[in-house]
C-alpha atoms as a PDB file:
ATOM      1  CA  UNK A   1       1.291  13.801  18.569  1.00  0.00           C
ATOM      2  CA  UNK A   2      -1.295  16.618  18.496  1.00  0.00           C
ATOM      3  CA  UNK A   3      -1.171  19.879  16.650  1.00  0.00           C
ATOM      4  CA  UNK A   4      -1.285  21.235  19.794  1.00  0.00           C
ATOM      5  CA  UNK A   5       2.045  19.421  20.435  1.00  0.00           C
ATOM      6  CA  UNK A   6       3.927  20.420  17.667  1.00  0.00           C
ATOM      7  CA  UNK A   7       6.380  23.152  17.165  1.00  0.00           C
ATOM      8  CA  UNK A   8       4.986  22.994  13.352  1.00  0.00           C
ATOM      9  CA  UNK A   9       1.802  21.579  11.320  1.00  0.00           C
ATOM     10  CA  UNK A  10       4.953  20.005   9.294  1.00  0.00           C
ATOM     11  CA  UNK A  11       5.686  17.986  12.463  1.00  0.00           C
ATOM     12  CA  UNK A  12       2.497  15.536  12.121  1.00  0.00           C
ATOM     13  CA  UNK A  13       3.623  13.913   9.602  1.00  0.00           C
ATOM     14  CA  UNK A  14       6.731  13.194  10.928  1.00  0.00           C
ATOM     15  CA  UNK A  15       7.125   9.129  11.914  1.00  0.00           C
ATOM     16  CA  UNK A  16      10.202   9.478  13.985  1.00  0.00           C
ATOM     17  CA  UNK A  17      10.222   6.568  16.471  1.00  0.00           C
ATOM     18  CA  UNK A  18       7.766   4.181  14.148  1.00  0.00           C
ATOM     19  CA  UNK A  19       8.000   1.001  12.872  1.00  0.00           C
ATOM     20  CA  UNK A  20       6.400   0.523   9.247  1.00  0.00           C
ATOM     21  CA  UNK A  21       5.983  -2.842   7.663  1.00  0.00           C
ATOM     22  CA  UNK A  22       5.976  -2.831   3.823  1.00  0.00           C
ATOM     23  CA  UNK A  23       4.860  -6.123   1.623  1.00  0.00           C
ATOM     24  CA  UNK A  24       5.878  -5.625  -2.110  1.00  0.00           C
ATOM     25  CA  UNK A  25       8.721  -3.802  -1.107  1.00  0.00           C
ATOM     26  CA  UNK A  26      11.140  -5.433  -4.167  1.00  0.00           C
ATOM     27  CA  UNK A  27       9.697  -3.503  -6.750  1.00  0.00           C
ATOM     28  CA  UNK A  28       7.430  -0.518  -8.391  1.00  0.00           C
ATOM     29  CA  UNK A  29       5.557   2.094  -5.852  1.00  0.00           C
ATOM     30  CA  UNK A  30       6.885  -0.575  -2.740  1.00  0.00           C
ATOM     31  CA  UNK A  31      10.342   0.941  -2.892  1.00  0.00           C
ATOM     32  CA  UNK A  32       9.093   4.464  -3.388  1.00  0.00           C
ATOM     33  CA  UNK A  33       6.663   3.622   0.026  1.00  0.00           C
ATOM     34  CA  UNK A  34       9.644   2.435   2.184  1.00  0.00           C
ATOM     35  CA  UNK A  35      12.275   5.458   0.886  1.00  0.00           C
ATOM     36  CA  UNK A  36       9.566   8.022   2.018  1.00  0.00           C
ATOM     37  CA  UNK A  37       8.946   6.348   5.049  1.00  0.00           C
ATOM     38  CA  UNK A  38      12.660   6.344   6.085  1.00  0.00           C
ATOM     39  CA  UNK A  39      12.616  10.048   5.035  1.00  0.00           C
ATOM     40  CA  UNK A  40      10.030  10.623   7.222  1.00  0.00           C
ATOM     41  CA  UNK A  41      11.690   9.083  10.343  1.00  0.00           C
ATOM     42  CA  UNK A  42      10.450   5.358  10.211  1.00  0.00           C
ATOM     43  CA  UNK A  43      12.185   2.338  10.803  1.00  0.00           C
ATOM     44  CA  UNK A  44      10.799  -0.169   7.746  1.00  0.00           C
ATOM     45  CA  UNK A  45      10.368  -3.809   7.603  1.00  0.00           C
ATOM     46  CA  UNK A  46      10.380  -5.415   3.963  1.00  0.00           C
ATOM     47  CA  UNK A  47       8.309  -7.989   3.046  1.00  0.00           C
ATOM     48  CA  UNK A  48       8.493  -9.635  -0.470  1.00  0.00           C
ATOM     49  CA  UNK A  49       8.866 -12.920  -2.714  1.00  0.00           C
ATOM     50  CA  UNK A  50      11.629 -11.900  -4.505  1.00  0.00           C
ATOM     51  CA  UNK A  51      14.574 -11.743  -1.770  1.00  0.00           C
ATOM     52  CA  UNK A  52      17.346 -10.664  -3.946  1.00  0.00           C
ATOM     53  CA  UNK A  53      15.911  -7.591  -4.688  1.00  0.00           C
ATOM     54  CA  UNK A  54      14.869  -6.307  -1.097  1.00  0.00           C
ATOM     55  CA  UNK A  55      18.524  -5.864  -0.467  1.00  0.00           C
ATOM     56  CA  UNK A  56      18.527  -2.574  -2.725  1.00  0.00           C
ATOM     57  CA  UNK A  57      15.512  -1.475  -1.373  1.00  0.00           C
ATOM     58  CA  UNK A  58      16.860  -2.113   2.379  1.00  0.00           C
ATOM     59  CA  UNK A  59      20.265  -0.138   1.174  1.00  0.00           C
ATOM     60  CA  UNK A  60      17.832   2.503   0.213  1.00  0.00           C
ATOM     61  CA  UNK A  61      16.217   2.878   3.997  1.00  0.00           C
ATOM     62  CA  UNK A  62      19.587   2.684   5.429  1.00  0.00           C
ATOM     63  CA  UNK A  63      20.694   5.327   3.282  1.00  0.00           C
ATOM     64  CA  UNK A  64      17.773   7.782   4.105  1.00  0.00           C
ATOM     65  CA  UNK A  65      19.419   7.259   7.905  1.00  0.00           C
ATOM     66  CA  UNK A  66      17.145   4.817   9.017  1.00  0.00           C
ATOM     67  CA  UNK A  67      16.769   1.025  10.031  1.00  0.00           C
ATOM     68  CA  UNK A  68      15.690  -1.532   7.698  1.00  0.00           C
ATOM     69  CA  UNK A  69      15.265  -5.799   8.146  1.00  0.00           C
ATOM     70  CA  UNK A  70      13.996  -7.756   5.040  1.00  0.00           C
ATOM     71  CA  UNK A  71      11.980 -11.123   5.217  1.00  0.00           C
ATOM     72  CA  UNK A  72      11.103 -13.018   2.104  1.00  0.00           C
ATOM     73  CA  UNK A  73       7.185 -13.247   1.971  1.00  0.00           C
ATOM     74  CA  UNK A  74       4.348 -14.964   0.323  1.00  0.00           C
ATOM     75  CA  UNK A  75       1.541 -12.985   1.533  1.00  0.00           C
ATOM     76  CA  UNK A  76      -0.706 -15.387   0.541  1.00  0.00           C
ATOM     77  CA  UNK A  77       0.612 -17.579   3.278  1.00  0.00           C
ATOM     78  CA  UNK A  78      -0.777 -16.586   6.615  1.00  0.00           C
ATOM     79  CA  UNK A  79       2.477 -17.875   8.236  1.00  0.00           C
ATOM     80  CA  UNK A  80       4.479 -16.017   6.315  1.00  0.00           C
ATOM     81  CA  UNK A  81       2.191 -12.885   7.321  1.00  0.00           C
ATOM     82  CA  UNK A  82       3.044 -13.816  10.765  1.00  0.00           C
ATOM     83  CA  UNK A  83       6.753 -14.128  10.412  1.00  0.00           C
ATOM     84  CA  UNK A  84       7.307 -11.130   8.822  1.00  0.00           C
ATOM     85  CA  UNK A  85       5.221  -9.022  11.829  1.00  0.00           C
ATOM     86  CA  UNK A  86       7.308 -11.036  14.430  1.00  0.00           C
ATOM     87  CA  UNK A  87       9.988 -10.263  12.324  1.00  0.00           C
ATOM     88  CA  UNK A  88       9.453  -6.303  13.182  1.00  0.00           C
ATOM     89  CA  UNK A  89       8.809  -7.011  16.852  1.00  0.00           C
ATOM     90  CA  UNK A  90      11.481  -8.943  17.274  1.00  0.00           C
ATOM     91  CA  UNK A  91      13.717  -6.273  15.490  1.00  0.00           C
ATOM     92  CA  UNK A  92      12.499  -3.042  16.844  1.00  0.00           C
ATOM     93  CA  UNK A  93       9.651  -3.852  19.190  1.00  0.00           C
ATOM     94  CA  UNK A  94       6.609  -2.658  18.069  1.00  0.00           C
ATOM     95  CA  UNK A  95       4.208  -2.196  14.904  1.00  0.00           C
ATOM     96  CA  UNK A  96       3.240   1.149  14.007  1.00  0.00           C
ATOM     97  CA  UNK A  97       2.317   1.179  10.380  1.00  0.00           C
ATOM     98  CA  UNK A  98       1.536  -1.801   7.814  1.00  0.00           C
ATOM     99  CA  UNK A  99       1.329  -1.053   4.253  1.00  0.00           C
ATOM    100  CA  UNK A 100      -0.414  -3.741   2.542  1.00  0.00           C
ATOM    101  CA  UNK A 101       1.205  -2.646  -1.449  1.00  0.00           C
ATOM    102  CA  UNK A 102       1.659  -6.735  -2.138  1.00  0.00           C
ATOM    103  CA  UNK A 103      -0.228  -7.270  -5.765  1.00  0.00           C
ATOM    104  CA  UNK A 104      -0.394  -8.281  -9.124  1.00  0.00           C
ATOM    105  CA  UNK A 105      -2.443  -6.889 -12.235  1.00  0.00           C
ATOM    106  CA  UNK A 106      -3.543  -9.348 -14.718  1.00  0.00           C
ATOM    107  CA  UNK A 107      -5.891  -8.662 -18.142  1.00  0.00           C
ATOM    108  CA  UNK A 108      -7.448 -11.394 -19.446  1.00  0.00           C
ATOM    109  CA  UNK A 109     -11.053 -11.474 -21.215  1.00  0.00           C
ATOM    110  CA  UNK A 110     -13.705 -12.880 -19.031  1.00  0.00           C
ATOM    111  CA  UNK A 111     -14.888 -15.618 -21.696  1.00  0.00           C
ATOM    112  CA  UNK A 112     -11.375 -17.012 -21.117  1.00  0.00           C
ATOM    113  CA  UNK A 113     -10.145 -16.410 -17.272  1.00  0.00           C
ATOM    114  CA  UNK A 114      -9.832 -19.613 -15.603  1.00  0.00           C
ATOM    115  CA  UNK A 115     -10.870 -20.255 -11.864  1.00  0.00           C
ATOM    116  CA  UNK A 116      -7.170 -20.717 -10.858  1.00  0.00           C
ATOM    117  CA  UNK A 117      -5.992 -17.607 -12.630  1.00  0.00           C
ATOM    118  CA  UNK A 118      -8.929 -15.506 -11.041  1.00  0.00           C
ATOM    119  CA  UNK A 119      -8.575 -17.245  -7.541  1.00  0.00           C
ATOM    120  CA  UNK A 120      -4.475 -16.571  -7.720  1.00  0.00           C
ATOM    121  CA  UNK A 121      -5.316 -12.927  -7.868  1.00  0.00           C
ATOM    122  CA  UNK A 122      -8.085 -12.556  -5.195  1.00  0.00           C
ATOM    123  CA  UNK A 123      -5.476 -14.578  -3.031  1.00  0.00           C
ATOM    124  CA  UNK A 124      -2.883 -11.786  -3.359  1.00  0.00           C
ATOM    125  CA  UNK A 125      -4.630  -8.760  -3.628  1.00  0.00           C
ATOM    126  CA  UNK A 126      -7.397  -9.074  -1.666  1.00  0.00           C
ATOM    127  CA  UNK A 127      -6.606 -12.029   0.974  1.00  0.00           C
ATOM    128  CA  UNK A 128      -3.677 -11.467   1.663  1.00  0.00           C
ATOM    129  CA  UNK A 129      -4.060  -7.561   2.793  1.00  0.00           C
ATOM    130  CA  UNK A 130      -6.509  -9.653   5.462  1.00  0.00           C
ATOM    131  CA  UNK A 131      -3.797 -11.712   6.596  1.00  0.00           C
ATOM    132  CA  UNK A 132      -1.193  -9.012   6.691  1.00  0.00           C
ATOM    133  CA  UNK A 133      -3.925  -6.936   9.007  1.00  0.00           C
ATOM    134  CA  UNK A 134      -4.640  -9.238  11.109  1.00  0.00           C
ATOM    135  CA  UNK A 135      -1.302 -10.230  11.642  1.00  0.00           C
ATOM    136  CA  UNK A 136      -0.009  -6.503  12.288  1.00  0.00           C
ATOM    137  CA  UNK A 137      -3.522  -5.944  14.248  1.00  0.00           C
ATOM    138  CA  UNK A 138      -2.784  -8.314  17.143  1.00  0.00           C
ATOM    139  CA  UNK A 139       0.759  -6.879  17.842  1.00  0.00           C
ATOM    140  CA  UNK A 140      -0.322  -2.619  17.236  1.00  0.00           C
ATOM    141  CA  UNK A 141      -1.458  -0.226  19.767  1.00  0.00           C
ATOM    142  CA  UNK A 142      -3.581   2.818  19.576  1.00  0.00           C
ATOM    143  CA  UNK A 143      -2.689   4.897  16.905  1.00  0.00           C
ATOM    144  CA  UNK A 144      -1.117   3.045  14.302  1.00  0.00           C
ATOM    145  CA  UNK A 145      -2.097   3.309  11.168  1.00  0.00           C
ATOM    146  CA  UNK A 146      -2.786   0.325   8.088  1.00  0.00           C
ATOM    147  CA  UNK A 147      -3.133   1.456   4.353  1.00  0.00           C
ATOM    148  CA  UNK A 148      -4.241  -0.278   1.658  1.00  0.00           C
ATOM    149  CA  UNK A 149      -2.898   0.119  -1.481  1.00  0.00           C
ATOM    150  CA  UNK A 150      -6.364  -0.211  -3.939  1.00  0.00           C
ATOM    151  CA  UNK A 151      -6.737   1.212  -7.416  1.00  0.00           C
ATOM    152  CA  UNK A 152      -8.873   3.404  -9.009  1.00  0.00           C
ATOM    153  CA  UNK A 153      -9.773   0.102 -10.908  1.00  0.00           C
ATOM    154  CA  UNK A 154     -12.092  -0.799  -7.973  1.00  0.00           C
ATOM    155  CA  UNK A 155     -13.759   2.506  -8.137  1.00  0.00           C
ATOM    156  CA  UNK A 156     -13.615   2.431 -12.397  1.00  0.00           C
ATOM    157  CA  UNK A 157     -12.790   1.006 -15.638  1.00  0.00           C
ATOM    158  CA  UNK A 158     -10.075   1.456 -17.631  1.00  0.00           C
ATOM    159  CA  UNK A 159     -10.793   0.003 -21.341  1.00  0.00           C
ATOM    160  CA  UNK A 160      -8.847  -3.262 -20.754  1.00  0.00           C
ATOM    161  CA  UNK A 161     -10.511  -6.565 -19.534  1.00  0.00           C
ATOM    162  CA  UNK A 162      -9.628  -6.767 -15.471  1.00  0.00           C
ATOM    163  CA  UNK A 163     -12.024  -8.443 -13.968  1.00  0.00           C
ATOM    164  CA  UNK A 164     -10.158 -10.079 -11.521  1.00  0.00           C
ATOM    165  CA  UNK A 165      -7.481  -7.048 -10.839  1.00  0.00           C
ATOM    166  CA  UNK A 166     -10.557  -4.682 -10.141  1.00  0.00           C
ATOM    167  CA  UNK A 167     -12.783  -7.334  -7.746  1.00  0.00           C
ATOM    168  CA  UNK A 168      -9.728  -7.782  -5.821  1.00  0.00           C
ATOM    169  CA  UNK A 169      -9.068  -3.890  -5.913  1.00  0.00           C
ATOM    170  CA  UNK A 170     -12.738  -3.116  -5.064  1.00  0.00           C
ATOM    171  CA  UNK A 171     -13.018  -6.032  -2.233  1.00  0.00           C
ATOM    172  CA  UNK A 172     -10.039  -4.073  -0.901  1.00  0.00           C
ATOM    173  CA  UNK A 173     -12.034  -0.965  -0.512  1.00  0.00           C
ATOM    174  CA  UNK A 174     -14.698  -3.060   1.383  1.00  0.00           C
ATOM    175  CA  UNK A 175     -12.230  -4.551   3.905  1.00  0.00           C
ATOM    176  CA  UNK A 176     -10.892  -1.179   4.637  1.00  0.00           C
ATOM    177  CA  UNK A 177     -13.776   0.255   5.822  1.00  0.00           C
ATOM    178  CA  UNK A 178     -15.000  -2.852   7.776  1.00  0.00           C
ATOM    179  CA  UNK A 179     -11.843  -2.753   9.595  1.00  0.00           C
ATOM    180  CA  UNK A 180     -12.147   0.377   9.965  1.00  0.00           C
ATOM    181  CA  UNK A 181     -15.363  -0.099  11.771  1.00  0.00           C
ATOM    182  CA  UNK A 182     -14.281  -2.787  13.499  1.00  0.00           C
ATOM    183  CA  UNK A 183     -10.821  -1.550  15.094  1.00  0.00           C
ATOM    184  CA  UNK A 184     -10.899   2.599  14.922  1.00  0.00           C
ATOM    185  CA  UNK A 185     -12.837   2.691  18.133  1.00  0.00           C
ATOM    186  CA  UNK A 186     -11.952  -0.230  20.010  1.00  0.00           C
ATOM    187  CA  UNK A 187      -7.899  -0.852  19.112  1.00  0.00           C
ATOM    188  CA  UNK A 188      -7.532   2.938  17.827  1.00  0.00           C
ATOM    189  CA  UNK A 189      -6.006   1.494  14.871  1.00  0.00           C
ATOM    190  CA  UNK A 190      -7.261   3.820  11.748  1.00  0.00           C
ATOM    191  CA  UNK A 191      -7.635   1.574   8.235  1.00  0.00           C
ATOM    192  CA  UNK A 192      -7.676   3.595   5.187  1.00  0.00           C
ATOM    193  CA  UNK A 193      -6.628   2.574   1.617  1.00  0.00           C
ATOM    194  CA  UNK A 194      -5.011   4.288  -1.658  1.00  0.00           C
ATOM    195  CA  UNK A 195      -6.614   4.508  -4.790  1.00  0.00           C
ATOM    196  CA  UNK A 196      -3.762   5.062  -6.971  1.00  0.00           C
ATOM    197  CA  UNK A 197      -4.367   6.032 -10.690  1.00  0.00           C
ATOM    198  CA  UNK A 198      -1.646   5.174 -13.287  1.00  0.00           C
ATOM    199  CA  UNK A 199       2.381   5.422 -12.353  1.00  0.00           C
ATOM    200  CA  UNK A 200       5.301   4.209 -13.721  1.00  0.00           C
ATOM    201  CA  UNK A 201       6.232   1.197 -12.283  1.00  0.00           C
ATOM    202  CA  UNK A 202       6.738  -2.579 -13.521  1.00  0.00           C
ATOM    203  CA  UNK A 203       3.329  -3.260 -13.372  1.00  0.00           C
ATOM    204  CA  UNK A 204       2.153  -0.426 -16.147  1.00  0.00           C
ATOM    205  CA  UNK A 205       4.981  -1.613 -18.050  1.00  0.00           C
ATOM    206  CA  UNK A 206       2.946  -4.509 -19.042  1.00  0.00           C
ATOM    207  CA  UNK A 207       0.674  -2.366 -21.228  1.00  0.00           C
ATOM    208  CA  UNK A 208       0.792  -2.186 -24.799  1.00  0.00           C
ATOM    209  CA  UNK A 209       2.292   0.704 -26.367  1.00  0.00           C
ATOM    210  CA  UNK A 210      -0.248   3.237 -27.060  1.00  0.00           C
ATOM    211  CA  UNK A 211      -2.441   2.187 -24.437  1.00  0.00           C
ATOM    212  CA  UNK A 212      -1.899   5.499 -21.926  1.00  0.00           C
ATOM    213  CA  UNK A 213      -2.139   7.436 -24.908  1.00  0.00           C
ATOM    214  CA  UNK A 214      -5.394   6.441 -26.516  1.00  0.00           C
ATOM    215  CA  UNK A 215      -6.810   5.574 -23.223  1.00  0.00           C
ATOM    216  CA  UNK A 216      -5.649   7.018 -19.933  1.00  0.00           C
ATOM    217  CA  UNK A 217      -3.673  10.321 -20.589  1.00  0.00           C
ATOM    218  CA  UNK A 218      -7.299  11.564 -22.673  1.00  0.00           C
ATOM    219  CA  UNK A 219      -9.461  11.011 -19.501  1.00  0.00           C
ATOM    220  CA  UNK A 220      -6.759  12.153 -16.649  1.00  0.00           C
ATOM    221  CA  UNK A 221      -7.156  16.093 -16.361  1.00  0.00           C
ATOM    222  CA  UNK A 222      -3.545  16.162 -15.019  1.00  0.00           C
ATOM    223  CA  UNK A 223      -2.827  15.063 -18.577  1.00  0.00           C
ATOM    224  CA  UNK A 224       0.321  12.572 -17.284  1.00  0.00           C
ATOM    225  CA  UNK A 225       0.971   9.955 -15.026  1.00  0.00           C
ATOM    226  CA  UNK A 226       1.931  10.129 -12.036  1.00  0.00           C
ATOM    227  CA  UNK A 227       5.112  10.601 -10.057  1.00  0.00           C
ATOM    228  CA  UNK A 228       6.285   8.066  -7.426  1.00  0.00           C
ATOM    229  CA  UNK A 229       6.846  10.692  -5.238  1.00  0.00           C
ATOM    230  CA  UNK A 230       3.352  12.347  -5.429  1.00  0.00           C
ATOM    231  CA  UNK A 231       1.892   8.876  -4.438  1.00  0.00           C
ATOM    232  CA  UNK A 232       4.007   8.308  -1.644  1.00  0.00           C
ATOM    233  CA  UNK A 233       3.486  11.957  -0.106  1.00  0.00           C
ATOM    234  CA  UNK A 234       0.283  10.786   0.242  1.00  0.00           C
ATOM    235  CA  UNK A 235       0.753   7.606   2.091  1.00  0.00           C
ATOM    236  CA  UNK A 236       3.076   9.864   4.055  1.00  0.00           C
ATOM    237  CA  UNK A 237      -0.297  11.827   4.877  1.00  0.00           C
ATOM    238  CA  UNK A 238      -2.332   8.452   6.036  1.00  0.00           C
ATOM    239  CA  UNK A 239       0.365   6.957   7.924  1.00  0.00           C
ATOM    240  CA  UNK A 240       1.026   9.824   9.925  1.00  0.00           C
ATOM    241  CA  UNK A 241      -0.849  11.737  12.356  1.00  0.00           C
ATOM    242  CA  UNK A 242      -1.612  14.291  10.249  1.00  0.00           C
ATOM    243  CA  UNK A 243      -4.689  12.009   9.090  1.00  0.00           C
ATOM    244  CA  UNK A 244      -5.482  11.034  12.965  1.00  0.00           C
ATOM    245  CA  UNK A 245      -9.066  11.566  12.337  1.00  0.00           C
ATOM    246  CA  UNK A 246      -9.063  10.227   9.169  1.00  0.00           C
ATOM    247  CA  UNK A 247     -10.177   6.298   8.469  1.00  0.00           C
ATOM    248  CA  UNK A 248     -12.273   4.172   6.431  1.00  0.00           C
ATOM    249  CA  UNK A 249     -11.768   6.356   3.551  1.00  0.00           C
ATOM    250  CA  UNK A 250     -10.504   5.583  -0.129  1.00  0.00           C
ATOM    251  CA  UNK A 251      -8.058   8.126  -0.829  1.00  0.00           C
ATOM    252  CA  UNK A 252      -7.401   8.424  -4.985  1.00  0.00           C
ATOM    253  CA  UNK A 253      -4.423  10.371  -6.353  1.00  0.00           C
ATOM    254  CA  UNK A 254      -4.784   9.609 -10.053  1.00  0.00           C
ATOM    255  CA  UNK A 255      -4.749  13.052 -11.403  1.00  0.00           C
ATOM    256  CA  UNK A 256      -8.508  13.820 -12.140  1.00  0.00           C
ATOM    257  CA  UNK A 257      -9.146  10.610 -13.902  1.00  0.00           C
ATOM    258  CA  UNK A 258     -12.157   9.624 -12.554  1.00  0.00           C
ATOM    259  CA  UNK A 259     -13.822  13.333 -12.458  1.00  0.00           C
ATOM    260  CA  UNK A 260     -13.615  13.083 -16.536  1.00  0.00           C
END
């Protein structure tokens, strides 16, 4: 859909008629991504390890009026990357949007990170977004949309030891834009990834008390975290055609953090 198209601006980024595909859909900003996507119109495939709880987040799609199938998923497994995309053709025939939101955040000094704690989380976060794109990438046609949920850890630092978390982050950034080279102009599939600062969600639970406080809240200009919804309005933005000549970019919404 054009501008010229649409009855109103408001209409592009409507997803009516789409199929989205959501890994880490059990938990955190994953449920928030597949609620607004229903809300906007989509159909959503769920993707996640922990089965039991993608039945709430499936009763939530169904509940914004939409269609929702759920596929337990190790993205780390390129057959399970597979599975889950054949499970959306299968279901509703077609691919429109992937969000790759499947992650983990880990702190531990760099003196004492092991190689099998550093490779675990370069195998989620960064390789399996690949699989999950490639996987998606063989079954989409022109303009469809892939975002990458980053962090504003691969653009910064954030006082805590991450090294792993913010190489996988950053590689993420890479891969977006060499997809993006590689399959705007010849698939018209546009890549672009989120940078999101800090939300509540079960992953910043894992901070110590006082940490957003001493550390984040004084550098954010916003002076709060974020809301779920003001995250997912903005995937809203780069799955939809709203963004159609937007890709390759990193998109941050993290409240003027990394201006201060």
């Amino acid at each position: 859909m054009t501008q010229s198209d649409a009855s109103s601006i408001l209409d592009l980024f409507r997803l009516d008629g789409r199929v989205a595909v959501v890994t880490g859909a059990s938990s955190g900003l994953g449920v928030g991504f597949a609620q607004a996507l229903a809300q906007a119109g989509a159909d959503v495939v769920l993707g996640a390890r922990r089965e039991d709880r993608l039945a709430e987040t499936k009763a939530l799609v169904e509940a914004a009026g939409r269609r929702a199938v759920a596929v337990r998923t190790d993205v780390t497994n390129p057959d399970d990357c597979k599975a889950l995309v054949q499970a959306a053709v299968d279901s509703f025939g077609r691919v429109d949007i992937l969000v790759n939101n499947a992650g983990v955040g880990t702190a531990v000094p760099a003196t004492r990170e092991t190689p099998e704690q550093f490779r675990s989380v370069i195998d989620l976060n960064l390789n399996g977004c690949y699989w999950m794109a490639q996987a998606c990438a063989a079954h989409m046609q022109p303009g469809s949309s892939i975002i990458n949920v980053s962090s504003i850890l691969g653009l910064t630092t954030a006082g805590l030891p991450q090294a792993a978390y913010a190489s996988s982050k950053a590689g993420l950034i890479g891969l977006t834009r060499d997809l993006a080279q590689q399959w705007t102009g010849r698939k018209g599939i546009r890549v672009n990834a989120l940078a999101p600062g800090f939300f509540a969600s079960e992953m910043t639970e894992q901070y110590a008390d006082g940490y957003f406080e001493s550390t984040v809240l004084p550098r954010t200009l916003a002076g709060r975290l974020g809301r779920t919804e003001e995250l997912s309005a903005a995937l809203i933005f780069l799955a939809s055609d709203a963004s159609s000549y937007v890709t390759g970019i990193t998109l941050p919404v993290e409240g003027g953090l990394l201006t201060s």
